[in-house]
Protein backbone atom coordinates (compact mmCIF):
# COMPACT_ATOMS: atom_id res chain seq x y z
CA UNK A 1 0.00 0.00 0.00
CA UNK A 2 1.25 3.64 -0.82
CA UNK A 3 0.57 5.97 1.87
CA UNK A 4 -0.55 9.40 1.22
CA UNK A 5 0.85 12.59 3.86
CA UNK A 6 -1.76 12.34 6.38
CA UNK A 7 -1.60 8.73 6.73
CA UNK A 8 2.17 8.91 6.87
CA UNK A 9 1.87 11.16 9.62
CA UNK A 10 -0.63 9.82 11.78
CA UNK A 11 1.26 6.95 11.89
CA UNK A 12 4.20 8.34 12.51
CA UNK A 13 2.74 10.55 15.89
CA UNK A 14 1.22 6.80 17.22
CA UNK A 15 4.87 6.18 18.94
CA UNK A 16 4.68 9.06 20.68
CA UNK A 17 1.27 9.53 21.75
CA UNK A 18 1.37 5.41 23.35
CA UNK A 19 4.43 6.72 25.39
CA UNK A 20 2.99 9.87 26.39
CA UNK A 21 -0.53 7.97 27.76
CA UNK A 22 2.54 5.23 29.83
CA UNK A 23 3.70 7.97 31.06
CA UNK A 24 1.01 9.57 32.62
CA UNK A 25 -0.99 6.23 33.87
CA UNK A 26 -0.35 4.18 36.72
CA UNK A 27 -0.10 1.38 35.16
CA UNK A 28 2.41 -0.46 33.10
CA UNK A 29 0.29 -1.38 30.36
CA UNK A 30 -1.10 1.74 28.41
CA UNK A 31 -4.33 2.28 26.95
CA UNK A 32 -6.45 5.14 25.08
CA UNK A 33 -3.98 7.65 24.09
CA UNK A 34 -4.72 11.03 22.42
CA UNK A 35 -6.35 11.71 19.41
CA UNK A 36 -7.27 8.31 18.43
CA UNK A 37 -10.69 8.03 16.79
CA UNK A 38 -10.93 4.38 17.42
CA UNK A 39 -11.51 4.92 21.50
CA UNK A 40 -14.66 7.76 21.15
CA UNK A 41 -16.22 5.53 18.55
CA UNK A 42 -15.83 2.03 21.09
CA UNK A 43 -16.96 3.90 24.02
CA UNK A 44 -19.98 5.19 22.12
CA UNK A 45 -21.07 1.72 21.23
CA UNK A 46 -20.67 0.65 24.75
CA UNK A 47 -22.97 2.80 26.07
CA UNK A 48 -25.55 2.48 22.76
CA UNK A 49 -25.55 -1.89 23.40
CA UNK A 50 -24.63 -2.10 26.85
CA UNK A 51 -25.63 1.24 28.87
CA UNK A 52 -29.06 1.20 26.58
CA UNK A 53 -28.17 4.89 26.32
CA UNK A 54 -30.41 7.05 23.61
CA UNK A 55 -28.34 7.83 20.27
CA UNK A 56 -29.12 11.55 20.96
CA UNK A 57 -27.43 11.71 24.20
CA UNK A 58 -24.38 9.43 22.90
CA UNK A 59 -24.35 11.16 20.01
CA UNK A 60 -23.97 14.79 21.77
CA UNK A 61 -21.43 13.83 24.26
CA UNK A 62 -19.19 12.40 21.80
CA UNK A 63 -19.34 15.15 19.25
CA UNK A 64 -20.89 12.99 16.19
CA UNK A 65 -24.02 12.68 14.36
CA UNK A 66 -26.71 10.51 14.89
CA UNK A 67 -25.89 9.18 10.95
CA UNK A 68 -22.33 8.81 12.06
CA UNK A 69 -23.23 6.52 14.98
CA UNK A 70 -25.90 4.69 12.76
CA UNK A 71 -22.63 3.85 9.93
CA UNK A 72 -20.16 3.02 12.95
CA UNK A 73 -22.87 0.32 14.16
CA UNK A 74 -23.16 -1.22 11.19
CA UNK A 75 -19.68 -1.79 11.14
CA UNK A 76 -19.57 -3.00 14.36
CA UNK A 77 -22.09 -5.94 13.14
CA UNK A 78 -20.07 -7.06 10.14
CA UNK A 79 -16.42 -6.11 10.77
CA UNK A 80 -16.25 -6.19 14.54
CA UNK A 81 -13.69 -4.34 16.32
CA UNK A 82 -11.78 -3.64 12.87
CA UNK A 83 -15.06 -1.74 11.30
CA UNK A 84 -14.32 0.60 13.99
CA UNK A 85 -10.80 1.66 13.48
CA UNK A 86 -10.71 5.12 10.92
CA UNK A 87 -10.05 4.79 7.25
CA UNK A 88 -6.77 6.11 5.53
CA UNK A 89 -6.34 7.56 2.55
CA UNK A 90 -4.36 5.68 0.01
CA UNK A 91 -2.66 6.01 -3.58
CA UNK A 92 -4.34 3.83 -6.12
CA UNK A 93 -1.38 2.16 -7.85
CA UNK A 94 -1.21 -0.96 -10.21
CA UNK A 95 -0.36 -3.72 -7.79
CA UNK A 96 2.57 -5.02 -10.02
CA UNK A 97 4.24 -2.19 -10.57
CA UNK A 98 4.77 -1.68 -6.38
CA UNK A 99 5.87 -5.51 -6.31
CA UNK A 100 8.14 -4.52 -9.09
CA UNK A 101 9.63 -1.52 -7.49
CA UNK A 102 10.00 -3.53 -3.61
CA UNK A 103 11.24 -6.18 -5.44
CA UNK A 104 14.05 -4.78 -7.25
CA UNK A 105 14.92 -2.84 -3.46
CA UNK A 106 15.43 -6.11 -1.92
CA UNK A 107 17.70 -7.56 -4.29
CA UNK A 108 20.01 -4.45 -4.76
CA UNK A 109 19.00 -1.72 -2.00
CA UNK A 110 21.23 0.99 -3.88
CA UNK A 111 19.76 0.55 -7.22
CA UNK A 112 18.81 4.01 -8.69
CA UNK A 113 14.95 4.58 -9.49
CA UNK A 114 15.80 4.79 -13.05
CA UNK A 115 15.96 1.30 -13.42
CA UNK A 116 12.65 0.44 -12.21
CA UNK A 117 11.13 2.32 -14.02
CA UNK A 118 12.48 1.30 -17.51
CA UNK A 119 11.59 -2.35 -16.36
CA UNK A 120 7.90 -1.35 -15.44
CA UNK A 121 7.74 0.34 -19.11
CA UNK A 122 9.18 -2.69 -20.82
CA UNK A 123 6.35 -4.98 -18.72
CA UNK A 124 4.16 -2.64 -19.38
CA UNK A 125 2.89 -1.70 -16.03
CA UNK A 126 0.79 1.89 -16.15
CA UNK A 127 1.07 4.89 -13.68
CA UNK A 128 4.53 4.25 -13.19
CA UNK A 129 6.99 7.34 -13.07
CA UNK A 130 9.68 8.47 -10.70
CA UNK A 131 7.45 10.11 -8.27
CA UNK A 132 5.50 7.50 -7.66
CA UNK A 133 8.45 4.92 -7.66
CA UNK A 134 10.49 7.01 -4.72
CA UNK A 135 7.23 7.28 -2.76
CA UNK A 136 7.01 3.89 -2.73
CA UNK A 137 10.20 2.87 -1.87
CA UNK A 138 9.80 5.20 1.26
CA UNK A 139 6.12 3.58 2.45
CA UNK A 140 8.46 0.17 2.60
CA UNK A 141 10.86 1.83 4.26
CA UNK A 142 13.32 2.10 1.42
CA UNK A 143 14.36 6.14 2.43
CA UNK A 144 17.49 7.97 2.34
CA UNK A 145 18.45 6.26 5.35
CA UNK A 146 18.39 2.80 4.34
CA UNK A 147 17.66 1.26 8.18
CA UNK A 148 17.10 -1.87 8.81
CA UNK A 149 14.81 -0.76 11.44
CA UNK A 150 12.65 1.71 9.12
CA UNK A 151 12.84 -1.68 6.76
CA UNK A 152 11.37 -3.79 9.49
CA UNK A 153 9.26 -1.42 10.74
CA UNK A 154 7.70 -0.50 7.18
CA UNK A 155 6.99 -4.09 6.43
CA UNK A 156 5.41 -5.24 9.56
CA UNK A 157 3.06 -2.25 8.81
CA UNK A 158 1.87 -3.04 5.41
CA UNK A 159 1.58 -6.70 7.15
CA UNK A 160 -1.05 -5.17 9.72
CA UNK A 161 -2.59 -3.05 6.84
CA UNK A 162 -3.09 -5.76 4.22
CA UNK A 163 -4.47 -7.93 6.74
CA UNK A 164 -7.17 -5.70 8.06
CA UNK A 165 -8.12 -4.81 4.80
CA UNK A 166 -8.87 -8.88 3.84
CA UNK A 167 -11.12 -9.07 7.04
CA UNK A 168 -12.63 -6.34 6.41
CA UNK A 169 -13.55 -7.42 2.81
CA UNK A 170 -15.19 -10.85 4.83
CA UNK A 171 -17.68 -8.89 6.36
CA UNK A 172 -18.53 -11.43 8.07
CA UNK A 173 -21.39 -10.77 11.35
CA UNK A 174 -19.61 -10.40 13.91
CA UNK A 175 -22.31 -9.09 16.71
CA UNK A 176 -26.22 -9.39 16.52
CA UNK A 177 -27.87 -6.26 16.63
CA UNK A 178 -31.02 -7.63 17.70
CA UNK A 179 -29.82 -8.56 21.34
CA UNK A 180 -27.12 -5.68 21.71
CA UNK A 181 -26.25 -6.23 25.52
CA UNK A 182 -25.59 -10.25 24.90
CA UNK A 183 -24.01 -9.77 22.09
CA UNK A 184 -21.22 -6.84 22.26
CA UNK A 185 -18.46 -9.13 23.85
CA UNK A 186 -17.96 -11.74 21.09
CA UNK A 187 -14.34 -13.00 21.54
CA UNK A 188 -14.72 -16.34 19.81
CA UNK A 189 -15.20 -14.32 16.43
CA UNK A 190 -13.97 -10.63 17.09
CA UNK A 191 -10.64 -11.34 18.55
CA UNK A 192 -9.41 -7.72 18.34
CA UNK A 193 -11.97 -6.87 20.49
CA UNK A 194 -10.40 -9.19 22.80
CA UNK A 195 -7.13 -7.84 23.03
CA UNK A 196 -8.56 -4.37 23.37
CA UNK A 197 -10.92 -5.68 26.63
CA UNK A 198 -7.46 -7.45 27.62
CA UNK A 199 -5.25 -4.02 27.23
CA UNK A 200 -8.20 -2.02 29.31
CA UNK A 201 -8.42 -4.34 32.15
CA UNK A 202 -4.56 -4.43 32.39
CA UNK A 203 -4.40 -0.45 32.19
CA UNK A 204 -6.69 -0.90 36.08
CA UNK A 205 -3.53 -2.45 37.35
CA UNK A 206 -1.51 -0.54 39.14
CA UNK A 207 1.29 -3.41 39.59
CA UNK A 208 3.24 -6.28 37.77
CA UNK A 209 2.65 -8.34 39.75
CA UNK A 210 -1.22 -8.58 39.55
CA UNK A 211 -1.15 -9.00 35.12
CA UNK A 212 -0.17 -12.70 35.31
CA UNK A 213 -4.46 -13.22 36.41
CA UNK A 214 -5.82 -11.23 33.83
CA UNK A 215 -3.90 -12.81 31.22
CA UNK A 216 -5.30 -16.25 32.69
CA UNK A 217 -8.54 -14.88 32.53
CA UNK A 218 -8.66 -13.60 29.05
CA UNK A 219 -6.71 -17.42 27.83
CA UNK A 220 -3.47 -15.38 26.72
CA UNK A 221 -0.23 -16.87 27.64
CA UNK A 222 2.59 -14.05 28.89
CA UNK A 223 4.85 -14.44 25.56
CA UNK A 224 1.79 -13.30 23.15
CA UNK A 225 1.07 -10.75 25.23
CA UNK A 226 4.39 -9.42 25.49
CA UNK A 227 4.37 -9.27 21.56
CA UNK A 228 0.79 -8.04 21.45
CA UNK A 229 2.60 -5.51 23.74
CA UNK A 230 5.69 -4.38 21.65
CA UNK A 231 3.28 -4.14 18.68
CA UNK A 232 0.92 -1.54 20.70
CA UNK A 233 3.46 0.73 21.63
CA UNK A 234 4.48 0.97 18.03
CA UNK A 235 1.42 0.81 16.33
CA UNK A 236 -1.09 1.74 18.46
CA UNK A 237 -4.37 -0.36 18.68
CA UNK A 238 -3.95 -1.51 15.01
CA UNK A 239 -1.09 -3.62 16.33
CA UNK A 240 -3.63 -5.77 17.88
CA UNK A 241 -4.83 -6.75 14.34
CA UNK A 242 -4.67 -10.11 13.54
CA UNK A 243 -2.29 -10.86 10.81
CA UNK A 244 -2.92 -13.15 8.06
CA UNK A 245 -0.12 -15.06 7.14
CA UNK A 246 0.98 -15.94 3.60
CA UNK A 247 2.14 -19.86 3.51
CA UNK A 248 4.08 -20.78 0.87
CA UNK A 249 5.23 -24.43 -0.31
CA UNK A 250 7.96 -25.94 -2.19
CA UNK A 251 11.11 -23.91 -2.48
CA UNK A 252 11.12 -20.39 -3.28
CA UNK A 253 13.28 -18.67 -5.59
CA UNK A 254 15.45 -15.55 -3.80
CA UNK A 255 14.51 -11.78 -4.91
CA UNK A 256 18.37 -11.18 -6.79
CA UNK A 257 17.38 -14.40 -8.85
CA UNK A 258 13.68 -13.54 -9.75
CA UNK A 259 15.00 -9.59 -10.94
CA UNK A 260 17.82 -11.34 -13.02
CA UNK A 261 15.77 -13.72 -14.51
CA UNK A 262 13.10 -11.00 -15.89
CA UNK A 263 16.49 -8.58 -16.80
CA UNK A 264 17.59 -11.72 -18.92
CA UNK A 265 13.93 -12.14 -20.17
CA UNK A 266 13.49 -8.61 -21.35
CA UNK A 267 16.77 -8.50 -23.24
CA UNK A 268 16.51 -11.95 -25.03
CA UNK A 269 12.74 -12.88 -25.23
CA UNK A 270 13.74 -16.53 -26.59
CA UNK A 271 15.00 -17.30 -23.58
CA UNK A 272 12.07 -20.10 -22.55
CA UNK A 273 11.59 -21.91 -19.02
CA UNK A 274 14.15 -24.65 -19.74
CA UNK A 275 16.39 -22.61 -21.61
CA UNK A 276 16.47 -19.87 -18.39
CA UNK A 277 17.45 -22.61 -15.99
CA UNK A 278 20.46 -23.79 -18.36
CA UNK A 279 22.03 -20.21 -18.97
CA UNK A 280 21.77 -19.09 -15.17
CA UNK A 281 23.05 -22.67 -14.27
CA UNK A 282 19.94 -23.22 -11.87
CA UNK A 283 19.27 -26.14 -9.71
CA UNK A 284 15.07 -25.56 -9.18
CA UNK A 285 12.58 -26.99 -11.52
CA UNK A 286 11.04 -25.44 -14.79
CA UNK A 287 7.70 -24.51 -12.41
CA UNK A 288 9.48 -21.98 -10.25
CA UNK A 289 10.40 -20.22 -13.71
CA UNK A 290 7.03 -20.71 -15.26
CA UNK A 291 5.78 -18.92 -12.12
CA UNK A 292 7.90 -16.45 -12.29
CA UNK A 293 7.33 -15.89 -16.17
CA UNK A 294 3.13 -15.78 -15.57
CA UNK A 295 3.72 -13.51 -12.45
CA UNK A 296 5.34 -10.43 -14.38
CA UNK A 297 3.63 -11.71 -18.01
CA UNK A 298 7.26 -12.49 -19.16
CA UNK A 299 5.40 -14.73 -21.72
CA UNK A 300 4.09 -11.45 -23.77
CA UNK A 301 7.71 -10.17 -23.99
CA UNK A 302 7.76 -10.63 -28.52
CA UNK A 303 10.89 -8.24 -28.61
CA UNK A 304 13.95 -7.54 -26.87
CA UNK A 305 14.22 -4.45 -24.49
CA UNK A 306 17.21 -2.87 -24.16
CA UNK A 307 17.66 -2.82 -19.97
CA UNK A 308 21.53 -1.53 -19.84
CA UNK A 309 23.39 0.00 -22.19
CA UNK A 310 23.08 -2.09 -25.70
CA UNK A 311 21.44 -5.07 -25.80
CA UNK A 312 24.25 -8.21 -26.67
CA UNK A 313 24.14 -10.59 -29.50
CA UNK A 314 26.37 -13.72 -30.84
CA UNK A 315 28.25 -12.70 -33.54
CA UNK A 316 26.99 -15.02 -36.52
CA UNK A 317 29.47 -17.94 -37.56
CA UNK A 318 28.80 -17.24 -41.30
CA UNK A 319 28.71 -13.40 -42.76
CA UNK A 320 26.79 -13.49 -45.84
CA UNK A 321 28.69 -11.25 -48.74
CA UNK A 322 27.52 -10.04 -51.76
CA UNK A 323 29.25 -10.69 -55.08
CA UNK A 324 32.05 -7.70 -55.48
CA UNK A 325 34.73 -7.50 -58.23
CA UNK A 326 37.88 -9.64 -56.97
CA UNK A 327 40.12 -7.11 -58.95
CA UNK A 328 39.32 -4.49 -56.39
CA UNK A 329 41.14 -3.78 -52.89
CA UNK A 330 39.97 -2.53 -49.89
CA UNK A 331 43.03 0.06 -50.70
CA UNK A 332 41.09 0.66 -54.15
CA UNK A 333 37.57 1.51 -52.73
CA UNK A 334 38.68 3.80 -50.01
CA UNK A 335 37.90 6.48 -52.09
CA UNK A 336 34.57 5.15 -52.92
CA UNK A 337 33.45 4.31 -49.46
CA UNK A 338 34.54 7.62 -47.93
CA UNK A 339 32.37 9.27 -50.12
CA UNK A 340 29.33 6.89 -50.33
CA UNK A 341 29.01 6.81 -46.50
CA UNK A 342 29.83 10.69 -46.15
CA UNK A 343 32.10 11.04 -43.42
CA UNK A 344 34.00 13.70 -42.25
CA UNK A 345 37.94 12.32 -42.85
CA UNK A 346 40.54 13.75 -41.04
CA UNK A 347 42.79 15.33 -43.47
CA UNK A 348 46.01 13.43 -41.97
CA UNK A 349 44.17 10.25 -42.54
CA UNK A 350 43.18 11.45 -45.65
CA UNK A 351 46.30 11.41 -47.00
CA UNK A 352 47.64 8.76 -45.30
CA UNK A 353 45.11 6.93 -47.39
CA UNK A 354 46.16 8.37 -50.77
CA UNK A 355 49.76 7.37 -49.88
CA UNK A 356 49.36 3.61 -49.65
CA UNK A 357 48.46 3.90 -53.15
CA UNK A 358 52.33 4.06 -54.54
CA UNK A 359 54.66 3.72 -51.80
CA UNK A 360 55.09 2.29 -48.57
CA UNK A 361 54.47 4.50 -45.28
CA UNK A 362 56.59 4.31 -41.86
CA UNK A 363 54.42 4.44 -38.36
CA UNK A 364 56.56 5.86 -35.60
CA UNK A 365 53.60 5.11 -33.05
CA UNK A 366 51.41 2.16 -34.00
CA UNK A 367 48.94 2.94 -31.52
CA UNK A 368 46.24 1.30 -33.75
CA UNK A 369 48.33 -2.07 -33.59
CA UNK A 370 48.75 -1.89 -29.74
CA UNK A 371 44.94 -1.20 -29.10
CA UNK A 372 43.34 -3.72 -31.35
CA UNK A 373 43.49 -6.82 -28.76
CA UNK A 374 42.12 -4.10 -26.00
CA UNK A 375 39.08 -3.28 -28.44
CA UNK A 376 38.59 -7.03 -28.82
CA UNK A 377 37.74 -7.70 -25.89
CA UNK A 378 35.45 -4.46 -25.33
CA UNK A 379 33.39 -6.30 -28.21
CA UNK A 380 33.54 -3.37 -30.61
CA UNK A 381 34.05 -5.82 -33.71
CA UNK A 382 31.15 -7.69 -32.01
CA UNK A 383 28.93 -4.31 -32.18
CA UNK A 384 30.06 -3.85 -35.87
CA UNK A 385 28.57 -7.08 -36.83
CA UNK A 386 25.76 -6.85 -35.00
CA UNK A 387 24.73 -3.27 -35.19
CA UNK A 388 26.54 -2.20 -38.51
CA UNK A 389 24.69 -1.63 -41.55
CA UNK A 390 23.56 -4.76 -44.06
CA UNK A 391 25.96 -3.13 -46.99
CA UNK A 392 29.42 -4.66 -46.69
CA UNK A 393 30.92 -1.11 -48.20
CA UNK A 394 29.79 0.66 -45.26
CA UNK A 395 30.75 -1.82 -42.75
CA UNK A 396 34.59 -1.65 -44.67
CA UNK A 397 34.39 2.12 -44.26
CA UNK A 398 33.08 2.24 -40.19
CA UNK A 399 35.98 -0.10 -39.62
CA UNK A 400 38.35 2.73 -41.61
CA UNK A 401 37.15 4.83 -39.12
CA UNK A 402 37.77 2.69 -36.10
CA UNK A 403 40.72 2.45 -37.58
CA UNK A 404 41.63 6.18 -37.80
CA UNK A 405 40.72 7.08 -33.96
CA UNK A 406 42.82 4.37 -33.33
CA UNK A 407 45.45 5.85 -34.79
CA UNK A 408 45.55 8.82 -33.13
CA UNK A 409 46.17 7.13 -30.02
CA UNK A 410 50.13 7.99 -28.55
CA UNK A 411 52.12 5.31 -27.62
CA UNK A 412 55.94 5.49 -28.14
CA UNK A 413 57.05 2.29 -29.97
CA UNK A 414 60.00 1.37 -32.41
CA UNK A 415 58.92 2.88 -35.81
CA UNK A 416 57.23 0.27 -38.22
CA UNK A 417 56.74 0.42 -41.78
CA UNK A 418 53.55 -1.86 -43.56
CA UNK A 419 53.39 -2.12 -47.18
């Protein structure tokens, strides 16, 4: 989820306003700290099913309107506890492209934003641009900073947000509205409701020493409450949400591998299940790719996307040439190419070119000779092939020219002379 400003704050005052209410109560478990919505609207309820009180008179002492107290019951019925908590505002993203951007975070935290979003654009993932991307890096804790505590922090909080959102969507009935005063405690189905009864009757205690009953009472052993605990003074009363938890089977694939596999999908859209697992030398079977591959649509990929820099390709074993006169030289058609392909020629060159025609020509500093193994290994023959124009001519003359800046390197070597 991608929070908006107010939501970013109000969570971020909860801390404070928990350790403010410890502070000033008497007892070592704090409850109903300042403004918190979710207390006024659970008190008014209480005295609606259980006092009997008139809406009119519950409505004017808590400052709402009788409509207001009519929508918060009906919550109350289907959602419980949870129906009662207030609702945040939120950015309507697509899904994918925040699993995208988290994704890519967790496999390489110092990745720039850039690269996100060229892979959301090659998926195809809309809305995505590098606003959007940075904010939500920072709602999963992904800042400036780069914590491990804003990181843990941030996730157990989409955790408790994701899973209060799936209950809610339930809407299951919680309470019966018919019989209000037997009905409002209903812990075998609205078990945050529990653990806010539990957290009240442990704020009445003014010692230690007397919680050990009360958590006997309520059927909560001392290490869940101790975590229910930690989670409260963090998050407030939506740490007593339950959380759903995610189970997952088989083995799972790590986040570094899943982001390489869709870089090497982009940029070579061949690449199939089977094929995948033999270039990255993987030891899983073909159904963690396929999942993979149906998870970010890999399958739609038709044509390759260039991801970083230029996108690499084999140089072909056979070079197809077109039928030229044998009688003519590459030291014959200089002339020609340099004109058909229009390039600028450096006048040194230029005449270094019309010398070879009748005599031979000494090299004091054969830089060109020195740096062709370098440039063979940077793959700039490689690029030629691949990348070069179809017309042999103009391939001839592009090497000419690679030839010519490599000339001008300066490296002091024996002179040479070439023929």
């Amino acid at each position: 989820m991608v929070f908006t400003e107010s939501t970013r704050k109000y969570f971020e005052r909860i801390p404070h306003r928990v350790r403010s209410a410890l502070a000033n109560s008497k007892s070592p478990v704090p409850f109903e700290y300042e403004d918190e919505p979710f207390f006024k609207s659970y008190e008014a309820l209480y005295r609606l099913w259980t006092n009997r009180d008139s809406q009119r008179s519950v409505a004017e002492s808590h400052g709402i309107s009788r409509r207001k107290l009519v929508e918060l019951e009906q919550s109350f019925v289907h959602c419980g506890a949870l129906g009662l908590l207030p609702k945040l505002s939120f950015l309507e993203i697509d899904a994918r492209l925040e699993q995208l951007v988290v994704l890519i975070k967790r496999a390489r935290p110092h990745e720039r934003s850039n690269h996100a979003l060229r892979i959301s654009e090659a998926l195809g993932f809309p809305g995505g641009d590098l606003e959007i991307i940075r904010l939500v890096q920072r709602c999963h804790g992904y800042g400036h900073r780069m914590k491990e505590k804003d990181i843990r922090y941030f996730e157990e909080l989409q955790h408790i947000l994701n899973s209060a959102a799936r209950q809610r969507a339930k809407k299951k009935a919680m309470h019966d509205a018919e019989s209000r005063t037997k009905s409002f405690l209903n812990f075998n189905r609205d078990h945050l409701q529990q653990r806010i009864e539990l957290m009240k009757a442990l704020s009445q205690i003014p010692k230690k020493r007397q919680v050990r009953p009360v958590l006997t009472r309520f059927g909560i052993s001392p290490n869940r409450f101790y975590v229910l605990k930690n989670r409260y003074m963090v998050y407030g009363v939506w740490g007593l949400v339950d959380l759903v938890q995610q189970g997952r089977t088989r083995e799972k694939i790590s986040a570094e591998l899943e982001l390489q596999i869709i870089e090497q999908r982009l940029m070579d859209p061949s690449l199939s299940a089977p094929k995948m697992i033999k270039k990255l030398n993987l030891k899983c079977s073909t159904a963690n790719v396929q999942k993979i591959y149906k998870r970010w649509g890999l399958a739609k990929i038709k044509s390759p996307v260039s991801i970083r820099g230029v996108l690499s390709a084999p140089v072909p074993e056979k070079v197809e040439r077109k039928d030229t006169d044998p009688s003519q030289s590459v030291k014959s058609r200089i002339p020609d190419l340099i004109e058909q392909a229009r390039l600028k020629v450096n006048p040194s060159f230029a005449r270094f070119a019309k010398a070879l025609f009748h005599r031979k020509v000494s090299i004091s500093n054969p830089g060109a000779i020195i740096a062709a193994p370098f440039l063979d290994q940077l793959g700039v023959v490689e690029a030629l092939h691949t990348y070069g124009p179809e017309n042999s001519g103009q391939r001839i003359s592009q090497t000419i020219s690679l030839s010519m800046c490599c000339a001008l390197l300066r490296v002091s070597q024996p002179s040479m002379i070439i023929p």
